[in-house]
Protein backbone atom coordinates (compact mmCIF):
# COMPACT_ATOMS: atom_id res chain seq x y z
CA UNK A 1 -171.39 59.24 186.66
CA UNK A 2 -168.22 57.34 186.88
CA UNK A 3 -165.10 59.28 188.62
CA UNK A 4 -161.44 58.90 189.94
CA UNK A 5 -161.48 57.63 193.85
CA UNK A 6 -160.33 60.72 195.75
CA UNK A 7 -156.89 60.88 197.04
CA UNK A 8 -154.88 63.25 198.73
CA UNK A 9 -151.59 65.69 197.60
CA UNK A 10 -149.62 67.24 200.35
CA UNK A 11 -148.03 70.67 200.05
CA UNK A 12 -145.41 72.24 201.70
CA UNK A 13 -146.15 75.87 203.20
CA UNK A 14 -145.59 77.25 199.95
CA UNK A 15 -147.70 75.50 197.84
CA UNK A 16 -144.77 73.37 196.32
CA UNK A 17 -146.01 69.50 195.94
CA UNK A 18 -144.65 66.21 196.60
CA UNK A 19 -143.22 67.23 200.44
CA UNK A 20 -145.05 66.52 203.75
CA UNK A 21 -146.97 69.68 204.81
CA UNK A 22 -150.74 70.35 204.59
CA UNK A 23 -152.77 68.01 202.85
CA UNK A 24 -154.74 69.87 200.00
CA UNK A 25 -156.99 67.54 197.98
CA UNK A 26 -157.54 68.61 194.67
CA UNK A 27 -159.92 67.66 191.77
CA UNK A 28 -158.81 68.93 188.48
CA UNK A 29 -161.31 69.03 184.83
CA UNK A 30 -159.60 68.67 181.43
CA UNK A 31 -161.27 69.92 178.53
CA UNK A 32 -159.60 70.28 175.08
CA UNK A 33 -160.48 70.27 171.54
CA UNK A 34 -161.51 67.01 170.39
CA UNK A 35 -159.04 66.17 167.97
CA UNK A 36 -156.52 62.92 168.73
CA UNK A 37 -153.47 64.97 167.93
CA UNK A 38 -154.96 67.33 171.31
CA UNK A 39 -156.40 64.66 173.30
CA UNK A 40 -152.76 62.34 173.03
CA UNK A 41 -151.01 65.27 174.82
CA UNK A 42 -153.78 65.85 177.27
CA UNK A 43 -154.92 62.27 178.55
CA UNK A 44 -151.20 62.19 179.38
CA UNK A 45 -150.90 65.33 181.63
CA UNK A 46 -154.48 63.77 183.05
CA UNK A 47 -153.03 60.61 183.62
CA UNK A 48 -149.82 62.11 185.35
CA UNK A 49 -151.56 64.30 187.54
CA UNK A 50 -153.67 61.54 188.23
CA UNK A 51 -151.08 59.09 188.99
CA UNK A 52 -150.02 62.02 191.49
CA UNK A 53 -153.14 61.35 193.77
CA UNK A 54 -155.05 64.08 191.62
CA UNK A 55 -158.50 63.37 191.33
CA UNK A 56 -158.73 64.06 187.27
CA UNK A 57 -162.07 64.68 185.23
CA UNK A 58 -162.32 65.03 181.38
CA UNK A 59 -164.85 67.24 180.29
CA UNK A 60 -165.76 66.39 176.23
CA UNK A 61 -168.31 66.08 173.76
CA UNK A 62 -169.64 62.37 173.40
CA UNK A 63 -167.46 61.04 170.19
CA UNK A 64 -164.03 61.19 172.39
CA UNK A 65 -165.54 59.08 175.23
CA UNK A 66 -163.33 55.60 173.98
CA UNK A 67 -159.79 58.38 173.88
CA UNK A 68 -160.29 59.03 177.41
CA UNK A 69 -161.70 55.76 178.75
CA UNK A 70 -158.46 54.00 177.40
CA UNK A 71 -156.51 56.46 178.97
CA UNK A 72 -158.05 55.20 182.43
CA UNK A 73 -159.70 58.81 182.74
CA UNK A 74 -163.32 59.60 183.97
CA UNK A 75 -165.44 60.99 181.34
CA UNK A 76 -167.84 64.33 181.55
CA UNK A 77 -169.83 64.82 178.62
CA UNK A 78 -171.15 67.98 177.37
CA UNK A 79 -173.04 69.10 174.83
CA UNK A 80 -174.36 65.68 173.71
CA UNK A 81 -177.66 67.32 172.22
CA UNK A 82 -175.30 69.38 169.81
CA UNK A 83 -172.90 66.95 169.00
CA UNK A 84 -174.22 63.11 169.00
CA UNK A 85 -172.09 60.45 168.06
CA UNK A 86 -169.91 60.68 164.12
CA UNK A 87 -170.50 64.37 164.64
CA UNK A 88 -166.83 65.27 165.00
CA UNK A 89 -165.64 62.58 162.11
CA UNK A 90 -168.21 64.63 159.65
CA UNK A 91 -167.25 67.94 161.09
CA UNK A 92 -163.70 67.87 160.75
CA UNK A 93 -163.59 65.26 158.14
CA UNK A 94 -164.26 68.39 155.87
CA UNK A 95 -161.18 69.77 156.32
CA UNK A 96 -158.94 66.40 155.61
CA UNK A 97 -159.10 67.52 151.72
CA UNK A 98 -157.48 71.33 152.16
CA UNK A 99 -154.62 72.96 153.01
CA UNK A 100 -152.27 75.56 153.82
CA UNK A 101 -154.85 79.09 155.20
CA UNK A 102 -157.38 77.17 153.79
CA UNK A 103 -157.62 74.80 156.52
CA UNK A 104 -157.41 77.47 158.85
CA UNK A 105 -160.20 79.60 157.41
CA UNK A 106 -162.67 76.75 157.01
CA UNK A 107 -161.98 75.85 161.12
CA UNK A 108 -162.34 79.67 162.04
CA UNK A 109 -164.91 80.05 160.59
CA UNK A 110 -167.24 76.79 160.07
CA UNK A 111 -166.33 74.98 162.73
CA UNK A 112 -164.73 77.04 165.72
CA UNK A 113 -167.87 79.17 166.70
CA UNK A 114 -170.18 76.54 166.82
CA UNK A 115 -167.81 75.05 169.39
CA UNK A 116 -167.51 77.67 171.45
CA UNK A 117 -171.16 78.87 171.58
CA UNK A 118 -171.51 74.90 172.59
CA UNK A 119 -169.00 75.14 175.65
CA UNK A 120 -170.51 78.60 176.64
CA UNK A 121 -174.36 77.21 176.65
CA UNK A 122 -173.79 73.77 178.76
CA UNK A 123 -170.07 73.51 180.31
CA UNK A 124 -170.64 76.27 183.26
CA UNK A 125 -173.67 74.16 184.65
CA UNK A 126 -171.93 70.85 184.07
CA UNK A 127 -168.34 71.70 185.34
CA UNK A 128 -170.15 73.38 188.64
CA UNK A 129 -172.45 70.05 189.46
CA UNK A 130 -168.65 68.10 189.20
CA UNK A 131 -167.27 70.35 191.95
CA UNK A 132 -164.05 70.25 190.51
CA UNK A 133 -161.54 73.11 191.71
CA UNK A 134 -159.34 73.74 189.00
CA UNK A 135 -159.54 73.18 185.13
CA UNK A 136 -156.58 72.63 182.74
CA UNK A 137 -157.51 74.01 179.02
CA UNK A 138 -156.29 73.07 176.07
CA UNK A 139 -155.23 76.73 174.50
CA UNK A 140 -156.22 75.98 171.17
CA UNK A 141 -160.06 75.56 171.99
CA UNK A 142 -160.49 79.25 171.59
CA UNK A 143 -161.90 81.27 174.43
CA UNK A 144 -162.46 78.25 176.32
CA UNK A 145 -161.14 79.56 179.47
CA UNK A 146 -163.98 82.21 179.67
CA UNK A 147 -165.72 78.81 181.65
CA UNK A 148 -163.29 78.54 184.68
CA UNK A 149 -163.59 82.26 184.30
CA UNK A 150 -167.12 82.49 184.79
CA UNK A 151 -167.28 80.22 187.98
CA UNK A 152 -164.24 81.61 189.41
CA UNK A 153 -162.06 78.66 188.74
CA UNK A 154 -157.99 79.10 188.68
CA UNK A 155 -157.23 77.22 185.13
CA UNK A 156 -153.95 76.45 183.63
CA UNK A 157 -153.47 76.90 179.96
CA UNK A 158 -151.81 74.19 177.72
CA UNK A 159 -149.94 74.59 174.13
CA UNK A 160 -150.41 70.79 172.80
CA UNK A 161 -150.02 72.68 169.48
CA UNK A 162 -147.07 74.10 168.49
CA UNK A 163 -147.56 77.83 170.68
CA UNK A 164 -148.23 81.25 169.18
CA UNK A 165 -145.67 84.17 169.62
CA UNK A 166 -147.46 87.47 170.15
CA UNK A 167 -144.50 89.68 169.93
CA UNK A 168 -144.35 89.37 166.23
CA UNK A 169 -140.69 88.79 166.99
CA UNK A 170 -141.02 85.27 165.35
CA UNK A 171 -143.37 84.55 162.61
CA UNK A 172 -146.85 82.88 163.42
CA UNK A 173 -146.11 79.14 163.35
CA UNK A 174 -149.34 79.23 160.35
CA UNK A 175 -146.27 79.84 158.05
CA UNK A 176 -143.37 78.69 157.24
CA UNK A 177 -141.56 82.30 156.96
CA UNK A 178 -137.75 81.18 158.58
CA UNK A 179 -136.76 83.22 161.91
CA UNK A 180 -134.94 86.42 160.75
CA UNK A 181 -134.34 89.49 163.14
CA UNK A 182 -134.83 92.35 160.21
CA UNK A 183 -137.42 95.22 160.25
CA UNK A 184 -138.62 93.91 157.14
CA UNK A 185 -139.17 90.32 158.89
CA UNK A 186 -140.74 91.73 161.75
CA UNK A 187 -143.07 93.66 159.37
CA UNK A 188 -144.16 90.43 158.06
CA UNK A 189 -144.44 88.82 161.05
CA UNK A 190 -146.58 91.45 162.66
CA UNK A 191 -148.85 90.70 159.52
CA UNK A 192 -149.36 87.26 160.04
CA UNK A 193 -150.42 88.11 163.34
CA UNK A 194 -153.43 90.57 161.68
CA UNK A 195 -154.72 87.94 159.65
CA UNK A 196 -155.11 85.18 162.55
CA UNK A 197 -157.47 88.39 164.46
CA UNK A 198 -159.27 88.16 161.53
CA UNK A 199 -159.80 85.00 160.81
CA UNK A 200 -161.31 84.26 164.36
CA UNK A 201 -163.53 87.03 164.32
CA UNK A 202 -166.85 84.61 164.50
CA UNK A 203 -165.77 82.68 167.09
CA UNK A 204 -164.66 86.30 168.99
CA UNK A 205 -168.32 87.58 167.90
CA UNK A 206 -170.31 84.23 169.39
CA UNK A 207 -168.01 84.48 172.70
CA UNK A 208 -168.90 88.63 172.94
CA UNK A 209 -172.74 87.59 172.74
CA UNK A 210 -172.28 85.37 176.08
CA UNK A 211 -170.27 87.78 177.74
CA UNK A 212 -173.34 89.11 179.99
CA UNK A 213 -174.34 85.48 180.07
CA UNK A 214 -171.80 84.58 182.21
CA UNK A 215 -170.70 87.11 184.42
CA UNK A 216 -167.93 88.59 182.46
CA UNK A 217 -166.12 91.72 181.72
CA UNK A 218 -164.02 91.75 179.11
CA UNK A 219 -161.49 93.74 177.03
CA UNK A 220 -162.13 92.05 173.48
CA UNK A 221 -159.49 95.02 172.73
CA UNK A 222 -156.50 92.79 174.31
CA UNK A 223 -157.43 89.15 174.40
CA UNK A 224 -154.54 88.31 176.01
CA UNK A 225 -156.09 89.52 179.06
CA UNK A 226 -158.30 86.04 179.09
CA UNK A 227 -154.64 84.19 179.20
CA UNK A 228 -154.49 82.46 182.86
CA UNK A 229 -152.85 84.51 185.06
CA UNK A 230 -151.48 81.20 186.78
CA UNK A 231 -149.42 79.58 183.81
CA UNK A 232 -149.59 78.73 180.08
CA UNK A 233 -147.49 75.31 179.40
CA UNK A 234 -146.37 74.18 175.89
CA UNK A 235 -145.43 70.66 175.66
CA UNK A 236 -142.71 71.94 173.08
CA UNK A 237 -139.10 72.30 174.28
CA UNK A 238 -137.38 75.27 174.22
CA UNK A 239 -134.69 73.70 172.59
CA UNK A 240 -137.04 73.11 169.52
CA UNK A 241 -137.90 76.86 169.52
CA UNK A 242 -136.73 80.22 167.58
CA UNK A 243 -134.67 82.03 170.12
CA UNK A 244 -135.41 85.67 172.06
CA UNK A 245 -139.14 85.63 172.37
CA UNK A 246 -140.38 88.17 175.24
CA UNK A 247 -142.41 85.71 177.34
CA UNK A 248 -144.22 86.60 180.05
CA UNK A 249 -143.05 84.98 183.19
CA UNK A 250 -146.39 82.83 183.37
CA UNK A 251 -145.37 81.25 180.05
CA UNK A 252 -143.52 77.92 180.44
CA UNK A 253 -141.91 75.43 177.94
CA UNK A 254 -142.18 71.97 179.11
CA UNK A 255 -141.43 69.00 176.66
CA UNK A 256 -143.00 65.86 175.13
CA UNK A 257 -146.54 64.79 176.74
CA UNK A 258 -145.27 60.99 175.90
CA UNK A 259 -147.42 58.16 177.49
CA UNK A 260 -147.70 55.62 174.91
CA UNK A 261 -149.55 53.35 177.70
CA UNK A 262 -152.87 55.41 178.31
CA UNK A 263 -153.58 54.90 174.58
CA UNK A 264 -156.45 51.82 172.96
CA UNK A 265 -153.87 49.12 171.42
CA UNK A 266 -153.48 49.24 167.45
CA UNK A 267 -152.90 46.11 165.72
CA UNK A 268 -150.06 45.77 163.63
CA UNK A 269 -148.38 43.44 161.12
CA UNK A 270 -144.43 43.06 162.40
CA UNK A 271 -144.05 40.03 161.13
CA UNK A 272 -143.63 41.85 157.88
CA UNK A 273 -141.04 43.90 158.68
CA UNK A 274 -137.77 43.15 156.84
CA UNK A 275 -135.30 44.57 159.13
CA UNK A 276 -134.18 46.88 156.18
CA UNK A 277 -133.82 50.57 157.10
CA UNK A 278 -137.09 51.54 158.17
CA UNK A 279 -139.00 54.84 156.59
CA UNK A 280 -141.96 55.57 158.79
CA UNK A 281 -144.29 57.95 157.25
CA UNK A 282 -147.83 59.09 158.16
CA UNK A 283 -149.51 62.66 157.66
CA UNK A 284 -151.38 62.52 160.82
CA UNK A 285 -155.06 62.31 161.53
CA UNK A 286 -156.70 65.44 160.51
CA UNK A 287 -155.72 66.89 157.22
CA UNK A 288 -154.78 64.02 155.71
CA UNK A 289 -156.93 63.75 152.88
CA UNK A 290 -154.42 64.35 149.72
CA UNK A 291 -153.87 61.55 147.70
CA UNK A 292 -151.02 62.63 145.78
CA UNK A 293 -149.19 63.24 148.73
CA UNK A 294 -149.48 59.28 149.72
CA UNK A 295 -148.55 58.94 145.96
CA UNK A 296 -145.63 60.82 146.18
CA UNK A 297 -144.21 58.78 149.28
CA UNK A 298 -144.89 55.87 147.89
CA UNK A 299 -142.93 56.73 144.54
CA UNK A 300 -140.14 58.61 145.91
CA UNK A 301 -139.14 55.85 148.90
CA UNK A 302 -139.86 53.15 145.80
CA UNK A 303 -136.06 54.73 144.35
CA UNK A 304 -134.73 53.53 147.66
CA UNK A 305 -135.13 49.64 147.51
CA UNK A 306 -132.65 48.98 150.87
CA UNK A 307 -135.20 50.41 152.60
CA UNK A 308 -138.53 49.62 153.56
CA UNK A 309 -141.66 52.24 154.09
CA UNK A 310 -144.70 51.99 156.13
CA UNK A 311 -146.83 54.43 155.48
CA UNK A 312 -150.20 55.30 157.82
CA UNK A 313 -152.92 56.94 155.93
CA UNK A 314 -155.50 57.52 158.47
CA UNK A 315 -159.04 56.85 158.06
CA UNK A 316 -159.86 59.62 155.20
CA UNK A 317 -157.98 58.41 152.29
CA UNK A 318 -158.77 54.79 150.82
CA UNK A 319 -155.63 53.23 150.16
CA UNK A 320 -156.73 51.52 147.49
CA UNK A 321 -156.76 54.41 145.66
CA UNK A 322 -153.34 55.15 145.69
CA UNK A 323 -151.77 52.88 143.23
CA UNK A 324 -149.90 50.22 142.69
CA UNK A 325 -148.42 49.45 146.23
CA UNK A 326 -144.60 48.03 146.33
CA UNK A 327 -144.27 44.74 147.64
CA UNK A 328 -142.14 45.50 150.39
CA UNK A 329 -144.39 48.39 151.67
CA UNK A 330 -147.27 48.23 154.71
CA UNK A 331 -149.50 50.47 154.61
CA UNK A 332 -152.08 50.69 156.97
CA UNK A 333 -154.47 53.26 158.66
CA UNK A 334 -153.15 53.59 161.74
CA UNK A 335 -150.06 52.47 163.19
CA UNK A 336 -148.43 52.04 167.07
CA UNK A 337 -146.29 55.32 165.59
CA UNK A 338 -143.68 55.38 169.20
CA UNK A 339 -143.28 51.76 168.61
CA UNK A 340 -142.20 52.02 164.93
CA UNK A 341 -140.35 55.25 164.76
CA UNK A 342 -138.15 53.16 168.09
CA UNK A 343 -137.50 51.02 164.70
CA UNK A 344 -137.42 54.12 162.01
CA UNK A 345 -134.04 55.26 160.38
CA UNK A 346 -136.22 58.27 158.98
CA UNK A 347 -139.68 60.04 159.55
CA UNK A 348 -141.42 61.36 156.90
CA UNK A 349 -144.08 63.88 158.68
CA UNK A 350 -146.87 66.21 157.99
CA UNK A 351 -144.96 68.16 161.15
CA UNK A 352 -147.52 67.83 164.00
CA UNK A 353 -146.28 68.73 166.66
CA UNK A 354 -147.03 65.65 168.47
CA UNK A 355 -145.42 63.26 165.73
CA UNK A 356 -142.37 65.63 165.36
CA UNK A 357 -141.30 65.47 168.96
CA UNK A 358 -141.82 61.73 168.89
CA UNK A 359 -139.93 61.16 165.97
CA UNK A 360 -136.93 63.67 167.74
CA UNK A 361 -137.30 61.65 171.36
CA UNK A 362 -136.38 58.44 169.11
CA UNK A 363 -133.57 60.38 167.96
CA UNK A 364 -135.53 59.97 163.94
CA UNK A 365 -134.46 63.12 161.07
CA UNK A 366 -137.44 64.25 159.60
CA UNK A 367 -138.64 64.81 156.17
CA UNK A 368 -141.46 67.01 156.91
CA UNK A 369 -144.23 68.22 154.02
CA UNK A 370 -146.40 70.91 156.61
CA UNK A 371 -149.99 71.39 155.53
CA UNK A 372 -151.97 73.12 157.62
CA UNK A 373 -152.55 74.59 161.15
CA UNK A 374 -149.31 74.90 162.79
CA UNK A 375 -147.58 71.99 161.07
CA UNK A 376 -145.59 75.71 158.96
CA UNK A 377 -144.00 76.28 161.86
CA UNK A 378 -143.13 72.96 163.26
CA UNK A 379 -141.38 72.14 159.76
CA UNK A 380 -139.40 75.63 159.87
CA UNK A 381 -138.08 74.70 163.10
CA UNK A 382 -137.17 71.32 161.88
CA UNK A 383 -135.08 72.81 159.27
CA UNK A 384 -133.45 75.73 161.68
CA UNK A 385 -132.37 72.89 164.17
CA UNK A 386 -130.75 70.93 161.57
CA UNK A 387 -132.66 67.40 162.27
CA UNK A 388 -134.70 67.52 158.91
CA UNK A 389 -136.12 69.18 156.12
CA UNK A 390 -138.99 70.06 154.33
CA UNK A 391 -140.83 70.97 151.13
CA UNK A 392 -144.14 72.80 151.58
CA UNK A 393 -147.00 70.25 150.18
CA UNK A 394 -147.84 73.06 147.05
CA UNK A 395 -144.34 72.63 145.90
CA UNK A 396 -144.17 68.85 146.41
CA UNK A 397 -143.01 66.21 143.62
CA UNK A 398 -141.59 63.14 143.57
CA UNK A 399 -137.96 64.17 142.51
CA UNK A 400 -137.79 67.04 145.18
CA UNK A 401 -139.12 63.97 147.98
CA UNK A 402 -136.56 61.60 146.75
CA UNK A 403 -134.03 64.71 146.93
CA UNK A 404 -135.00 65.41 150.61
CA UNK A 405 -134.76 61.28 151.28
CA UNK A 406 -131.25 61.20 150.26
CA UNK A 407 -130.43 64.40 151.04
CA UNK A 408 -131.39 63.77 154.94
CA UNK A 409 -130.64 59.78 155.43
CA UNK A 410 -126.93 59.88 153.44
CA UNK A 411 -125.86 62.93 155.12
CA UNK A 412 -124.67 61.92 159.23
CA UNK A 413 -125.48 65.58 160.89
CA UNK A 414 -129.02 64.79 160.68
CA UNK A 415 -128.94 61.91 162.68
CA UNK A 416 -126.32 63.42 164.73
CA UNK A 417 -128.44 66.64 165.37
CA UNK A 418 -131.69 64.32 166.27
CA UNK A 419 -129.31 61.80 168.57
CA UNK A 420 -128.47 65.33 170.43
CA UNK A 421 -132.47 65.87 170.45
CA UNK A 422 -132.75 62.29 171.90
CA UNK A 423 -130.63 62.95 174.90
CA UNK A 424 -132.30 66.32 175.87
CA UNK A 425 -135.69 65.60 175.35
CA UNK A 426 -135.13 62.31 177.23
CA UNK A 427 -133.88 63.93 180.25
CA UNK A 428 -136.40 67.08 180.40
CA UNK A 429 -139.25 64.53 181.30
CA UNK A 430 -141.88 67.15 179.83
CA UNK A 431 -145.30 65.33 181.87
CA UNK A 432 -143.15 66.03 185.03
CA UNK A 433 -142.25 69.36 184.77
CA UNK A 434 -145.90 69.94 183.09
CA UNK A 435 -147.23 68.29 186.08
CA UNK A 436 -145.26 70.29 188.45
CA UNK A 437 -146.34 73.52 187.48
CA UNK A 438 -149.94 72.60 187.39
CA UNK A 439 -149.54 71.70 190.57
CA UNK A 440 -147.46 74.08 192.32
CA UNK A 441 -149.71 76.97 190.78
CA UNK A 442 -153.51 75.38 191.64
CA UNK A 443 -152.09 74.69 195.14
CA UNK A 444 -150.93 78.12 195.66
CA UNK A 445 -154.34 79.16 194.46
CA UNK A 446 -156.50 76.89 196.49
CA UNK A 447 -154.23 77.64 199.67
CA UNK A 448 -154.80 81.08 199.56
């Protein structure tokens, strides 16, 4: 099996990195769900840490093996019995057709448990013949972290989806509820909150029936007692946040997890770009089934003919289903996205997190039409910020689009408030200050 040569991180006498000290090696395993909006974000923490002298594993079931071989990682699989090849294309390609709690439910509760029984029954073995020291987890691969747990591993916890407030003091990022401070608000809030327990129940029930299995005691009463004690890092900025949420001090926002480079090449036609403003628009890679969505982009930007759309529709939709296409328009089913939206007067976004902070570190407004997971949330923020808008895909037509179009390109404190977005998220250098923590906490560990 394949892995990173071994290299060597020195520490100073407090565990801080990057100074002359004691030399601490340290080999680090990723594992995260296998989704490409998840594995983007992670393969570039890997790669950073890596590029730190870090030797970097990632742990994954067999279908994300090209993701993380073009990122220049070394590859662990798990669970390859379980889940052969196509297996996550048929899987999640099941959800590419719903939306809003929908999406959630069907994840929760078809998909999620099987996953988690999966990492349970083969990851301790495999991550314990590795050796590694340390694992980084991706937060939204649900009880993963009882692994590290079970082998007595220090793990670091990462939000590469937008992060979930516990307090109740902001609403769950599922919905699109704005921030407001009232008892009634909180009320809601505290309800959202109720339904997410519920909705994981399975995967809490297949986790509970390993708990003897490996080692654990746990109080399924307060699951936030499974949180790493060392550090949980969301690759959102806090500028992008609600403000006056009670984090705990081991909760850290970072920024963008941009490496463009440890991505496969896409091809792409730029010879047929006009050099008219540019609409980018895509709705992601995972629910991104609707057709009349695609149909409504395509008709709305049509009123706009000084500008010119390219529109990604992923690889569940046949585009030759959607119409008549203009003749100025390029669609395609996937796209270099950072390299067009450099070129994009406007994004028009299912609000992924991933594609929203992209769009922002470009300085791009956003016209964002959320449909499931946490893309609610992202879009609400959007709007609070002032650097888009966005109409919630069960109220979507083409007039309110073409509204939003206008309404966002003609008006300048969009591109204003996104140009301020530019400049902050361009200095935070998110994969550094990501990096650092992991770091600085799994070398305090190890030293100790």
């Amino acid at each position: 099996m394949p892995i990173a040569q071994r290299y060597s991180v020195f520490c100073d006498e407090e565990g801080l990195p990057g100074k002359l000290g004691v030399e601490l090696t340290m080999k680090i395993g990723f594992l995260s769900l296998p989704l490409t909006g998840h594995l983007n974000p992670m393969t570039a923490l890997a790669r950073k840490l890596q590029s730190r002298g870090n030797e970097v594993l990632f742990f994954g079931v067999p279908d994300i093996e090209p993701i993380i071989r073009a990122a220049d990682l070394a590859f662990v699989p798990y669970s390859e019995t379980e889940y052969p090849i196509g297996s996550m294309a048929r899987i999640f390609g099941a959800v590419a057709h719903l939306h809003g709690l929908d999406v959630i439910r069907f994840t929760a509760e078809r998909i999620m448990p099987d996953l988690v029984e999966a990492a349970f029954r083969s990851l301790p073995k495999t991550v314990m013949e590795t050796g590694v020291q340390a694992m980084v987890i991706d937060n939204a691969y649900f009880l993963a972290q009882l692994v590290p747990m079970s082998l007595n591993l220090p793990f670091v916890q990462i939000c590469n989806a937008l992060h979930r407030d516990p307090s109740g003091v902001t609403p769950l990022c599922w919905f699109s509820w704005p921030h407001e401070i009232t008892p009634e608000a909180r009320a809601r809030n505290a309800d959202g909150l109720k339904q997410a327990n519920r909705l994981f129940s399975g995967a809490l029930s297949r986790a509970q029936t390993y708990e003897d299995k490996l080692g654990l005691k746990v109080d399924w009463n307060d699951l936030s007692s499974t949180s790493s004690k060392l550090a949980v890092i969301t690759q959102a900025p806090a500028v992008f946040d609600f403000p006056g949420i009670p984090w705990p001090v081991t909760f850290h926002y970072a920024g963008p997890f941009q490496d463009n480079k440890g991505r496969a090449p896409i091809p792409f036609p730029w010879e047929k770009l006009t050099g008219q403003p540019l609409i980018y628009a895509s709705l992601g890679t995972l629910v991104n089934g609707i057709g009349y969505a695609y149909a409504a982009i395509l008709q709305a930007v049509s009123r706009f003919p000084e500008m010119q759309l390219v529109l990604s529709t992923g690889k569940n939709l046949n585009p030759d289903g959607l119409g008549p296409i203009p003749e100025k328009t390029i669609v395609v089913r996937s796209a270099p996205q950072i390299d067009l939206l450099k070129r994009a007067t406007l994004c028009i976004t299912h609000a992924g997190l991933n594609t929203t902070l992209e769009a922002l570190t470009q300085g791009v407004p956003l016209v964002a039409i959320p449909i499931g997971y946490d893309q609610p949330g992202v879009a609400s923020r959007i709007a609070y910020h002032g650097v888009g808008e966005f109409v919630e895909i069960g109220n979507l037509t083409v007039p309110r689009l073409a509204e939003l179009i206008e309404k966002v390109t003609a008006k300048a404190n969009y591109r204003e408030k996104a140009a301020g977005f530019k400049k902050v998220l361009t200095e935070t250098r998110g994969l550094d200050i990501a990096a650092d923590i992991v770091e600085r906490m799994f070398g305090q560990h190890l030293r100790a």
